[in-house]
N, C-alpha and C. Protein backbone atom coordinates (compact mmCIF):
# COMPACT_ATOMS: atom_id res chain seq x y z
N UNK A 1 -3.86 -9.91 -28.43
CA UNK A 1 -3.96 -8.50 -28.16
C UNK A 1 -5.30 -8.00 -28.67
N UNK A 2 -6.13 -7.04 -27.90
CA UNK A 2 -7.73 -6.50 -28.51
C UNK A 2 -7.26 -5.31 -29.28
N UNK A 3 -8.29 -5.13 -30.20
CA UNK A 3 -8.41 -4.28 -30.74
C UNK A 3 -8.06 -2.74 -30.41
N UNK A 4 -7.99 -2.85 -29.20
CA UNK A 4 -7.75 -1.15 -28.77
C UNK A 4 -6.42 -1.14 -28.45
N UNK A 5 -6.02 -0.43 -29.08
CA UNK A 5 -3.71 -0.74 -28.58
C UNK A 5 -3.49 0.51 -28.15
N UNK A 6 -4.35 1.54 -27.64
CA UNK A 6 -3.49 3.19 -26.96
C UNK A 6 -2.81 2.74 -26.12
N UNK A 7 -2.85 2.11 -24.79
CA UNK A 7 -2.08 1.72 -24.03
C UNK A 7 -1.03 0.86 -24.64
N UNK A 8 -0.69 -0.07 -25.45
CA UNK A 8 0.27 -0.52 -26.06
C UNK A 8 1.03 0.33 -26.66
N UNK A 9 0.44 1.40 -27.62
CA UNK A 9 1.26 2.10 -28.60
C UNK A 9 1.93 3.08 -27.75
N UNK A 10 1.43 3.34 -26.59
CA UNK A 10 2.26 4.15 -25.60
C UNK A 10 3.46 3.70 -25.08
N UNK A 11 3.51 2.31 -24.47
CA UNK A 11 4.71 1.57 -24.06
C UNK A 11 5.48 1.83 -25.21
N UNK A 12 5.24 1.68 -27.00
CA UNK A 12 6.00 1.23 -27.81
C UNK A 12 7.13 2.58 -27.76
N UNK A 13 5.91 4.14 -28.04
CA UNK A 13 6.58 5.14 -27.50
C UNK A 13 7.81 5.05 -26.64
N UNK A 14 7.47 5.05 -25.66
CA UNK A 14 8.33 5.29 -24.27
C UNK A 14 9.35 4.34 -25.09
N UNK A 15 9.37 3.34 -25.14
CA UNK A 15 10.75 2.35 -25.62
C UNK A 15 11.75 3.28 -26.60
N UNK A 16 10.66 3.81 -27.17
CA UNK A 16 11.57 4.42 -28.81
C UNK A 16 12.10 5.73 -28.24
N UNK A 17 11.80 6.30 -26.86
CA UNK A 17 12.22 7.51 -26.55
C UNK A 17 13.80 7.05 -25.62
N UNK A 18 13.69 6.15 -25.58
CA UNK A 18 14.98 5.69 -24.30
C UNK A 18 15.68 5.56 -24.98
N UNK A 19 15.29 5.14 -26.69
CA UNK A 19 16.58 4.73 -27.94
C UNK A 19 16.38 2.85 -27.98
N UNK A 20 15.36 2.25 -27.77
CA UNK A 20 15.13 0.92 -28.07
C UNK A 20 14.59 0.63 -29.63
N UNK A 21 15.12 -0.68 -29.84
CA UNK A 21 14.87 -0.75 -31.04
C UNK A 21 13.08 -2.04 -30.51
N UNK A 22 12.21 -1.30 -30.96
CA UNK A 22 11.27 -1.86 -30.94
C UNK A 22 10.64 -3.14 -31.16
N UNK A 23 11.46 -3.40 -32.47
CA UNK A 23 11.65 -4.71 -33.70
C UNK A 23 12.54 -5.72 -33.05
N UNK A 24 13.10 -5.31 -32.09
CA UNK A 24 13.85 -6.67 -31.20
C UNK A 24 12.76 -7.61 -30.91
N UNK A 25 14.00 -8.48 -31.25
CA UNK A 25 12.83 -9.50 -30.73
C UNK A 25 12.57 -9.88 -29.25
N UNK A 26 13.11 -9.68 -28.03
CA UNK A 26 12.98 -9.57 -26.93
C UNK A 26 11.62 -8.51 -26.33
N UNK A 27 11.45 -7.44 -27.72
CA UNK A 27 10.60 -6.54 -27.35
C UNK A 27 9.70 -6.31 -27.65
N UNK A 28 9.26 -7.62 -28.80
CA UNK A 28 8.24 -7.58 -29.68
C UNK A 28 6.43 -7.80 -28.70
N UNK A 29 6.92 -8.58 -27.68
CA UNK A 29 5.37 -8.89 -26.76
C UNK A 29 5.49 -7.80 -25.56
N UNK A 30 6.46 -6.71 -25.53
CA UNK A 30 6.39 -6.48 -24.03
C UNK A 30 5.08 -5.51 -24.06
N UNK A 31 5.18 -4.75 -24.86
CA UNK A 31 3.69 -3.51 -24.84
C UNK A 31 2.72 -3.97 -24.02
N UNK A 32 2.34 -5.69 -24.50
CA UNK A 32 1.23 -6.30 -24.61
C UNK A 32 1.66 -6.53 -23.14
N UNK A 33 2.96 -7.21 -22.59
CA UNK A 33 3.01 -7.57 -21.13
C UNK A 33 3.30 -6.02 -19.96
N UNK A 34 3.75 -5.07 -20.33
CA UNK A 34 3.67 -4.00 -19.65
C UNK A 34 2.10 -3.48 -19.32
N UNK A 35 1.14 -3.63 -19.69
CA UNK A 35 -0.44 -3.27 -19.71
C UNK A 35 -0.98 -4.16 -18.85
N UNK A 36 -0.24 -5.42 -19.37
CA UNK A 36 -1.06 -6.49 -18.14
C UNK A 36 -0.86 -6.94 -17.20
N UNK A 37 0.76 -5.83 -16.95
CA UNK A 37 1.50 -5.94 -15.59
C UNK A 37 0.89 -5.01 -14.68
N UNK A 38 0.55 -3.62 -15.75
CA UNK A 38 0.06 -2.46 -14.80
C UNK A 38 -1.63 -2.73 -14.09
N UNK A 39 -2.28 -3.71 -15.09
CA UNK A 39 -3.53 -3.55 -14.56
C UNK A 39 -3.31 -4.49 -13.35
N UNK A 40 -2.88 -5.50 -13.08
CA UNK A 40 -2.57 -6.24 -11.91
C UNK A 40 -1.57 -5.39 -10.55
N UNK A 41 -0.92 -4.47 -10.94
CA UNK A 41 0.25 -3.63 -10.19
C UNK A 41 -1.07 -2.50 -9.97
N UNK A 42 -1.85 -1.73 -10.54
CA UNK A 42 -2.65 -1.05 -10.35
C UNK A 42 -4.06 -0.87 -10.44
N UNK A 43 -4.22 -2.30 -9.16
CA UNK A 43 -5.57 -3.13 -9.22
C UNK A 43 -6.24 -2.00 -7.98
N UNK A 44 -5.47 -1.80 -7.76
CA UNK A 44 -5.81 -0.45 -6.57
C UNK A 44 -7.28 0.07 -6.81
N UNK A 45 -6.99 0.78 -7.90
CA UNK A 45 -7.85 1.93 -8.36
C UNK A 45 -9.58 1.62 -8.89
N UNK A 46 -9.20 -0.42 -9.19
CA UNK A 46 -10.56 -0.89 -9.19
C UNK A 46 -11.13 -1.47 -7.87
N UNK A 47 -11.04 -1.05 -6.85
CA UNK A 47 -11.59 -1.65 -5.39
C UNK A 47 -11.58 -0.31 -4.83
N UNK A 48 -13.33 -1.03 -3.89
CA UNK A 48 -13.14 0.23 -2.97
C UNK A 48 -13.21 -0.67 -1.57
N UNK A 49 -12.25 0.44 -0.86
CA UNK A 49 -11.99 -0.22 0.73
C UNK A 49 -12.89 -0.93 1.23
N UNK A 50 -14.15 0.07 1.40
CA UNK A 50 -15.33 -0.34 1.89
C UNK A 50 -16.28 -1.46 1.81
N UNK A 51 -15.68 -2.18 0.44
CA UNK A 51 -16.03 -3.39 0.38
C UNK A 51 -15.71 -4.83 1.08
N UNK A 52 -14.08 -3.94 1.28
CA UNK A 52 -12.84 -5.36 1.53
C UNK A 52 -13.29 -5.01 3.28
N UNK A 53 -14.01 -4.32 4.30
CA UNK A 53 -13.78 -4.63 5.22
C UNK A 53 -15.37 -5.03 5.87
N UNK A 54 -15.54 -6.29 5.44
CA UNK A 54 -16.38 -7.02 6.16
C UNK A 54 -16.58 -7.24 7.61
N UNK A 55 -17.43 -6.27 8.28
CA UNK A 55 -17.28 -6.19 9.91
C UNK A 55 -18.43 -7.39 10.63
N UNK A 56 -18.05 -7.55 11.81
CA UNK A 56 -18.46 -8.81 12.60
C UNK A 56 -18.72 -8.22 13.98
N UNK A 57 -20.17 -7.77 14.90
CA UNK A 57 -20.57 -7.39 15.96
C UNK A 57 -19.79 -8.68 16.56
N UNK A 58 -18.89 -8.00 17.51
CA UNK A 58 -18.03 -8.57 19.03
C UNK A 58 -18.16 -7.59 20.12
N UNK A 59 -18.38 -7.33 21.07
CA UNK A 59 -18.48 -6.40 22.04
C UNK A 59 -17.65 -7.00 23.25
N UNK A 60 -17.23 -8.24 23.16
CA UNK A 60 -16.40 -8.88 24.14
C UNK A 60 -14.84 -8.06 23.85
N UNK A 61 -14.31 -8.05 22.51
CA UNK A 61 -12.85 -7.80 21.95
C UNK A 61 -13.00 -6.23 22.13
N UNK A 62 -11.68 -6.10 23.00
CA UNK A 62 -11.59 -4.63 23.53
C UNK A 62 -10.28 -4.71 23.31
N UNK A 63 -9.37 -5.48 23.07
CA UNK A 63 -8.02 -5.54 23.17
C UNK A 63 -7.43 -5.19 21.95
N UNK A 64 -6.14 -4.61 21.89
CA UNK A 64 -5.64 -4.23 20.34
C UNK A 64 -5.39 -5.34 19.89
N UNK A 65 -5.83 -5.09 18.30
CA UNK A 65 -5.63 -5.90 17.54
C UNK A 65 -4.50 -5.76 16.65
N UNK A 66 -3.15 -6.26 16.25
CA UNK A 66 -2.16 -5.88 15.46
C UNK A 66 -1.88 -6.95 14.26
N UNK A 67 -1.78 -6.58 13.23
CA UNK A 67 -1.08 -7.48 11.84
C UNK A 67 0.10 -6.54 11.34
N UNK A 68 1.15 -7.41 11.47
CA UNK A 68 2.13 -6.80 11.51
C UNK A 68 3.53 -7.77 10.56
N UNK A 69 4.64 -6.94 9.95
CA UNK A 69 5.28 -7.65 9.22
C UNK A 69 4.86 -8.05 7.96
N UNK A 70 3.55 -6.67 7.45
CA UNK A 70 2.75 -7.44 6.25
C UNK A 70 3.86 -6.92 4.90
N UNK A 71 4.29 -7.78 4.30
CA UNK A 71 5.20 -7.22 3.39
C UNK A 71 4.09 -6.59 2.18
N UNK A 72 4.57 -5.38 1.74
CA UNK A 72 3.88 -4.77 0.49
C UNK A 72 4.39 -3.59 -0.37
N UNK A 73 4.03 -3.67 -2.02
CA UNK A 73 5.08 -3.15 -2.73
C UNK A 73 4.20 -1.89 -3.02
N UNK A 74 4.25 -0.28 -3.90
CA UNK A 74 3.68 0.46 -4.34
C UNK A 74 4.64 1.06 -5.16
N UNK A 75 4.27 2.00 -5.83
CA UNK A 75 4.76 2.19 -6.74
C UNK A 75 4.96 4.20 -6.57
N UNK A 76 6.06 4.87 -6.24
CA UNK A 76 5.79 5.99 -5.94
C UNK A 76 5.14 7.14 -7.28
N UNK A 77 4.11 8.08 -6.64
CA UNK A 77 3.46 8.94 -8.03
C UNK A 77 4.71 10.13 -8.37
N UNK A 78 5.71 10.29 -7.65
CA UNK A 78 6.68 11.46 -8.59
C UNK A 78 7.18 10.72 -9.83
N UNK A 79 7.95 9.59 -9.44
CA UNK A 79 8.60 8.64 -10.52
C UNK A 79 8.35 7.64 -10.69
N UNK A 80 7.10 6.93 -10.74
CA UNK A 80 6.75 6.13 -10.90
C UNK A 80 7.76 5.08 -11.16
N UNK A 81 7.95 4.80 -10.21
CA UNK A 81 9.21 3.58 -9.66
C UNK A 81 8.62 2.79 -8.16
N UNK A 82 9.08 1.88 -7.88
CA UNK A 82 8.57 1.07 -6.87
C UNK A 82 9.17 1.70 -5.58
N UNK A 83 8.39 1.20 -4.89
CA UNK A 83 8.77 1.25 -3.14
C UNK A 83 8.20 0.18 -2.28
N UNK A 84 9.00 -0.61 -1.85
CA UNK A 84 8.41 -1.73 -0.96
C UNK A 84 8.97 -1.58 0.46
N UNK A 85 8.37 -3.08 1.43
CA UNK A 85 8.26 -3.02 2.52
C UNK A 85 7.61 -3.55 3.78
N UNK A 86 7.59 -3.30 4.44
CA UNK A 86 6.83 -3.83 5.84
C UNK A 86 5.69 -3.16 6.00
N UNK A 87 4.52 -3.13 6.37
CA UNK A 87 3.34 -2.81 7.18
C UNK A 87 3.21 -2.87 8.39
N UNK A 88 2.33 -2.30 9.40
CA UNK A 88 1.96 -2.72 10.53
C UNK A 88 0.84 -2.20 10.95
N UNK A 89 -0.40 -2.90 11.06
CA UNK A 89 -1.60 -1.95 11.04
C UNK A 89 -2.24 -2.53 12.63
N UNK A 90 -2.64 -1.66 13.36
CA UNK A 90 -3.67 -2.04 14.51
C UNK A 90 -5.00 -1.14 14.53
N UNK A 91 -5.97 -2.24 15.64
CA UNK A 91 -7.00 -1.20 15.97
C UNK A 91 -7.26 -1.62 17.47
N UNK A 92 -8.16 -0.91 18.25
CA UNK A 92 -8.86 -1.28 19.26
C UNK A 92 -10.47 -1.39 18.93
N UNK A 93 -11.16 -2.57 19.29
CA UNK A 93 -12.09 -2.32 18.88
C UNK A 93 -12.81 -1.82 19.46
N UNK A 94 -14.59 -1.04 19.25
CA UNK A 94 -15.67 -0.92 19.88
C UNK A 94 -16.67 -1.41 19.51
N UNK A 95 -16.85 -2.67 19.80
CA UNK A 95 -18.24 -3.74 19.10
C UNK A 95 -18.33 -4.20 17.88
N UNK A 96 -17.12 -3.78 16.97
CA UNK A 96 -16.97 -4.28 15.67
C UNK A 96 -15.35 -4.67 15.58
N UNK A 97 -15.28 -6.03 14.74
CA UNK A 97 -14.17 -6.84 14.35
C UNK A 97 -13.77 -6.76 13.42
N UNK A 98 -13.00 -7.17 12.27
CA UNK A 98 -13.25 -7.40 10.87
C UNK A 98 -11.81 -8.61 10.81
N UNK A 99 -12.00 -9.39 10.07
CA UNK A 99 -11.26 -10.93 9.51
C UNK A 99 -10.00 -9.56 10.06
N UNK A 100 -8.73 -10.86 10.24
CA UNK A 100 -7.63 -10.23 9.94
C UNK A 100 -6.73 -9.93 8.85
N UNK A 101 -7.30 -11.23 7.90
CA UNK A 101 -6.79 -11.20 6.36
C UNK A 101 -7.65 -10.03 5.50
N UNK A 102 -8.59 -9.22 6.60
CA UNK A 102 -8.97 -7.86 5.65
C UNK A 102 -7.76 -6.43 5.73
N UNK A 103 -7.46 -6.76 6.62
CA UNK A 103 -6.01 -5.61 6.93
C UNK A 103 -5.37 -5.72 6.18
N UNK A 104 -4.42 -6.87 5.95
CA UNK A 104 -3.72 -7.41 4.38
C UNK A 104 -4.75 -6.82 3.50
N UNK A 105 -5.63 -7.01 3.08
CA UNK A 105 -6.52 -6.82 1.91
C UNK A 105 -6.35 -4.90 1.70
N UNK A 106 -7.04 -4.59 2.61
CA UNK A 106 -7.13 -3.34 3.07
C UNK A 106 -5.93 -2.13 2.31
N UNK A 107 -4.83 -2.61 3.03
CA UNK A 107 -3.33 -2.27 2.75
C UNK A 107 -3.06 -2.15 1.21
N UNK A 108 -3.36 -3.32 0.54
CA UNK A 108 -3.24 -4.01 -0.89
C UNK A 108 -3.85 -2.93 -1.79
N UNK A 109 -4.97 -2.61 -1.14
CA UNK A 109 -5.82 -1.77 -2.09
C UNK A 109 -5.52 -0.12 -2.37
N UNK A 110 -5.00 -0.28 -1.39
CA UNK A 110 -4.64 1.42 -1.60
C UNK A 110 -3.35 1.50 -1.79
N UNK A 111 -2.19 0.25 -1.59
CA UNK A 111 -1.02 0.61 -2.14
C UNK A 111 -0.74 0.21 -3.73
N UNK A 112 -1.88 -0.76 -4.17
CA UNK A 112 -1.79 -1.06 -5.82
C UNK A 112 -2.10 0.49 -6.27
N UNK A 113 -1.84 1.52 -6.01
CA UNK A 113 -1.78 2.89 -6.59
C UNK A 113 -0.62 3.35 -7.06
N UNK A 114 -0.87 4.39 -7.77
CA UNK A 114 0.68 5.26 -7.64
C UNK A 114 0.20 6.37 -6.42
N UNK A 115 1.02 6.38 -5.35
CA UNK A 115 0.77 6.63 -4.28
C UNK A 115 2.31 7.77 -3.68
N UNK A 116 2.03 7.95 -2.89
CA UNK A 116 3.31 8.42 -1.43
C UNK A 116 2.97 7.75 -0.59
N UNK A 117 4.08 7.22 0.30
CA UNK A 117 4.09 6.59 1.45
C UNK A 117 3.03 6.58 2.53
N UNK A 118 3.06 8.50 2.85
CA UNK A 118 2.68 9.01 3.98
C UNK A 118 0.90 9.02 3.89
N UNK A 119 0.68 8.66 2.23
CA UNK A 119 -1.09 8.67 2.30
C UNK A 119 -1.75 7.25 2.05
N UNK A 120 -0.84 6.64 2.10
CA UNK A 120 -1.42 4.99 1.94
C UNK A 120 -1.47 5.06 3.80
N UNK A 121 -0.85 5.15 4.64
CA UNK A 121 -0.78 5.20 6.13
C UNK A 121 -2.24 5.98 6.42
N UNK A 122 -2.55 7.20 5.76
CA UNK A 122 -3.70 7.92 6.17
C UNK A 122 -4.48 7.35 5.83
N UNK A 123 -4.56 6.33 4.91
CA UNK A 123 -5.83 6.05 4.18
C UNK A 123 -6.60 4.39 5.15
N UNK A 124 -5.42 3.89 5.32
CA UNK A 124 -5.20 2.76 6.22
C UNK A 124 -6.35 3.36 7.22
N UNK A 125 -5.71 4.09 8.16
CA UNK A 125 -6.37 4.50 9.20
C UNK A 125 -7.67 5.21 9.53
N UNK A 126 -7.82 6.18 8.14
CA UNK A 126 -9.66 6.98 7.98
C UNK A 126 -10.18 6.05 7.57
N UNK A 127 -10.11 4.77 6.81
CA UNK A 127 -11.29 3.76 6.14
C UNK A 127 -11.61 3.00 7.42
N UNK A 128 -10.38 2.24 8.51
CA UNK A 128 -10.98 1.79 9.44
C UNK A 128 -11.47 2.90 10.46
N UNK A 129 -11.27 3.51 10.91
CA UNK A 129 -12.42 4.75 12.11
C UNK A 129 -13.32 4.83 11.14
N UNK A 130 -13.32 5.04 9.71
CA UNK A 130 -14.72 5.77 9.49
C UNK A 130 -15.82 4.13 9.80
N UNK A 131 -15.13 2.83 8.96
CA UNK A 131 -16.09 1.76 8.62
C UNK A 131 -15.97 0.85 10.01
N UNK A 132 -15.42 0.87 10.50
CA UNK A 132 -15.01 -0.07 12.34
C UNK A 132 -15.72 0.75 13.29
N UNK A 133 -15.15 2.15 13.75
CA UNK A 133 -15.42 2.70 14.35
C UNK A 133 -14.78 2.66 15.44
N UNK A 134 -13.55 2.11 15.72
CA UNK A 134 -12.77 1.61 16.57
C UNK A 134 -12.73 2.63 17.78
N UNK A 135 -11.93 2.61 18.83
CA UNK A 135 -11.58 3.27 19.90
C UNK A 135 -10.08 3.87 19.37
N UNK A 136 -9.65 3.59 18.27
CA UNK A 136 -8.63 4.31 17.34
C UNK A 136 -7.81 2.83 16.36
N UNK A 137 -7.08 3.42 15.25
CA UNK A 137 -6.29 2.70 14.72
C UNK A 137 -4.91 3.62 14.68
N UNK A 138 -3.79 2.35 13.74
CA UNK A 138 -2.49 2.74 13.53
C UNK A 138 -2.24 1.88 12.13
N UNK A 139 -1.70 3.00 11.78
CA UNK A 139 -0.83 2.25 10.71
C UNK A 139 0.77 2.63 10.20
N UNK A 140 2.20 1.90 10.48
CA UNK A 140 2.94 2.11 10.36
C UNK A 140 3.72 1.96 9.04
N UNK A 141 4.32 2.16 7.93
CA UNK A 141 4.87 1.97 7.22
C UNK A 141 6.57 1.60 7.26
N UNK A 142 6.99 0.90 7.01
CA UNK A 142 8.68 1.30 6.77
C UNK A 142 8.97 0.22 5.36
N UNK A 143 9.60 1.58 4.17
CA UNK A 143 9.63 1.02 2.75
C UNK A 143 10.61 1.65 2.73
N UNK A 144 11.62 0.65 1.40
CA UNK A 144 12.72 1.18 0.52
C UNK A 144 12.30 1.86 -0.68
N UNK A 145 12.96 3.15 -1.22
CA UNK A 145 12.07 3.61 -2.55
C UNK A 145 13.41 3.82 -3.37
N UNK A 146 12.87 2.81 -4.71
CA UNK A 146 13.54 2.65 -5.88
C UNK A 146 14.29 4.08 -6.07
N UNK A 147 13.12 5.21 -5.52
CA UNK A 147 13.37 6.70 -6.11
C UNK A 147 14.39 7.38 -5.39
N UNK A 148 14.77 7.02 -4.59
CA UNK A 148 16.23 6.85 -3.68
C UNK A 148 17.26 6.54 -3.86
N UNK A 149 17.13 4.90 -4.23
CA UNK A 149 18.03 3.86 -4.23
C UNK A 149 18.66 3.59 -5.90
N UNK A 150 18.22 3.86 -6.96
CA UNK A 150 18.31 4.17 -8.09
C UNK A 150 18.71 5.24 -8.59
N UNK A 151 18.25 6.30 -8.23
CA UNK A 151 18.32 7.63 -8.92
C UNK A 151 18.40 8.47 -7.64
N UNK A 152 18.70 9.71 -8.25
CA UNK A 152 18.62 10.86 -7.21
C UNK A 152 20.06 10.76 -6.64
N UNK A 153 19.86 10.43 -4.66
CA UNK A 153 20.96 10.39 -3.81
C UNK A 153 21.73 9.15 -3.94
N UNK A 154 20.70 7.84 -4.68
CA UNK A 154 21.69 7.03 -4.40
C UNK A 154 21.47 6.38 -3.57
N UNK A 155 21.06 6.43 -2.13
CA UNK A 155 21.50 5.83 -0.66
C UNK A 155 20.79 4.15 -0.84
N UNK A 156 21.61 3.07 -0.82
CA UNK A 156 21.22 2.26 -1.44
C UNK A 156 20.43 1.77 -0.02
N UNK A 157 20.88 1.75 1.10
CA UNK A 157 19.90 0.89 2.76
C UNK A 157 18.96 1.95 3.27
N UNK A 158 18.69 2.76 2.60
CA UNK A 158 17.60 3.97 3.33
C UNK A 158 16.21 3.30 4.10
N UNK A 159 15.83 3.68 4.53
CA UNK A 159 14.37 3.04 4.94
C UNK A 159 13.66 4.37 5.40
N UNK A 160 12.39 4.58 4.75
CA UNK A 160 11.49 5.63 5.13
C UNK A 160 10.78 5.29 6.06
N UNK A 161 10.37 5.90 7.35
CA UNK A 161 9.35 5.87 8.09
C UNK A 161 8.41 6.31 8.40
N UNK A 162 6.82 5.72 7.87
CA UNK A 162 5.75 6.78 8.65
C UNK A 162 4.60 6.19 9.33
N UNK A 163 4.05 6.81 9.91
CA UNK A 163 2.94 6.22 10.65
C UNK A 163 1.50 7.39 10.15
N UNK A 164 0.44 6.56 10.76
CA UNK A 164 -0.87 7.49 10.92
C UNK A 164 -1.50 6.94 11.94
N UNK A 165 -1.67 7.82 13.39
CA UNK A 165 -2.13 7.55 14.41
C UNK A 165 -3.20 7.86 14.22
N UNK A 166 -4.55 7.65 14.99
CA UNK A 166 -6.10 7.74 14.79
C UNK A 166 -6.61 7.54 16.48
N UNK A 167 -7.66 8.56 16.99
CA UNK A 167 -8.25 7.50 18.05
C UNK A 167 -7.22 7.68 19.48
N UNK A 168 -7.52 6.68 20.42
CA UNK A 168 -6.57 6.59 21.51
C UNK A 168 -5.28 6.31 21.09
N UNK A 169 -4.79 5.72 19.89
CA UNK A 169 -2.91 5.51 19.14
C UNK A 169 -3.00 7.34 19.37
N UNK A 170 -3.42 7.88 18.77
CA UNK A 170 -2.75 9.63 19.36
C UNK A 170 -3.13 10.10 20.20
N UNK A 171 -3.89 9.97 20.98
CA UNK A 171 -4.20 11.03 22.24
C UNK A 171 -3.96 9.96 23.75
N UNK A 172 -3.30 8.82 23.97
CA UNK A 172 -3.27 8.06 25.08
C UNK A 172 -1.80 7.74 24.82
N UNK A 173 -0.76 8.06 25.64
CA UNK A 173 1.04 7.72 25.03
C UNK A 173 0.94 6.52 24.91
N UNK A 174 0.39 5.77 26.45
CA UNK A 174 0.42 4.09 26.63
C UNK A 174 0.23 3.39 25.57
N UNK A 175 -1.25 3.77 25.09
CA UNK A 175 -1.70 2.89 23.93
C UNK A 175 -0.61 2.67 22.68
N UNK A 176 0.22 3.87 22.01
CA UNK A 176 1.03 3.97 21.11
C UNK A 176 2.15 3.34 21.63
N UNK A 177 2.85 3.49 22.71
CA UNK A 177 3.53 2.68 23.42
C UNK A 177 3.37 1.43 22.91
N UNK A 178 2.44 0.85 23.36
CA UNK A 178 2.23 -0.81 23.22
C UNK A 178 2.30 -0.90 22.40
N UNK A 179 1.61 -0.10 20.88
CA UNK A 179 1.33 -0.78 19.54
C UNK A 179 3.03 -0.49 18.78
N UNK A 180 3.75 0.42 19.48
CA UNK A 180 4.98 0.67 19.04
C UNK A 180 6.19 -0.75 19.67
N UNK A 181 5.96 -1.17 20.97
CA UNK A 181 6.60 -2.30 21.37
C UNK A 181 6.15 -3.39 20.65
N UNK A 182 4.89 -3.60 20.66
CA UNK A 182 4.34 -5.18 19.40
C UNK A 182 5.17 -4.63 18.59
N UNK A 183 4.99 -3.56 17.47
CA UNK A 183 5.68 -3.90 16.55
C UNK A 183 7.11 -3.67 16.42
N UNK A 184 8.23 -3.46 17.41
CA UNK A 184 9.38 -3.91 17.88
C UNK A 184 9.73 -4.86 18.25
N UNK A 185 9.04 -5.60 18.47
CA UNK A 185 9.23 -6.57 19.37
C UNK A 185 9.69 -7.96 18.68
């Protein structure tokens, strides 16, 4: 453990407020493993998008591009409790590509936050139009939230749904169409 323990002595807090006995021995390393869970769980906040999307001049690829079924966890900012789930991100391009394992990447970075659903989807979609420049993107979400399923209502099979259309995904039905059948399909 380094020399600086605020973040430790905080976990120890929180324990002693729930009524834990600190001095357990089950509880004696967690401080130290709760800090080094969060900096890995909220690796988010050290990356910027703009790095992770390495673009590639193609002017041939006009066709949508979809990654879809990307499983990914976040952590909601009211109660900081988890919410996981499926992804589904597309674009069309206009003369620029980017890897497909940057979408995964992409996703990763803005959901290692404490976040809401509905702005990891926005964020998905303004980093690629602003850095691609696409003919539009999409990004769909559907997550279970701990903050549901734990506490509150309860509803243990809920599934939230959201999207962020961008581009021809909102202003052409067809196009959303298709990117809505791929990812039905």
């Amino acid at each position: 453990m380094n020399a600086e323990r605020g973040p430790e002595e905080n976990v120890v807090r929180m324990l002693q407020y729930i009524g834990e006995d600190v001095q357990r021995e089950g509880l004696l390393e967690t401080p130290e493993r709760v800090v080094r869970s969060w900096y890995k769980l909220y690796g988010g906040y050290r990356q910027d998008p703009k790095d992770i999307l390495k673009t590639f001049e193609d002017d041939s690829s006009d066709e949508m591009v979809v990654l879809k079924d990307i499983e990914f966890y976040s952590t909601c900012e009211h109660h900081i409790l988890p919410f996981f789930g499926k992804a589904h991100i597309a674009y069309i391009p206009d003369g620029k590509v980017v890897g497909i394992s940057k979408l995964a990447r992409l996703l990763e970075c803005f959901a290692r936050r404490l976040q809401i659903q509905e702005r990891i989807c926005r964020q998905v979609t303004s980093i690629l139009m602003k850095e691609l420049r696409p003919l539009g993107a999409a990004c769909l979400l559907e997550a279970q939230h701990f903050c549901m399923t734990s506490r509150g209502v309860e509803k243990q099979n809920s599934i939230m749904v959201t999207s962020s259309l961008e581009g021809v995904f909102k202003s052409e039905k067809g196009v959303k169409e298709e990117f809505l059948t791929i990812v039905r399909g």
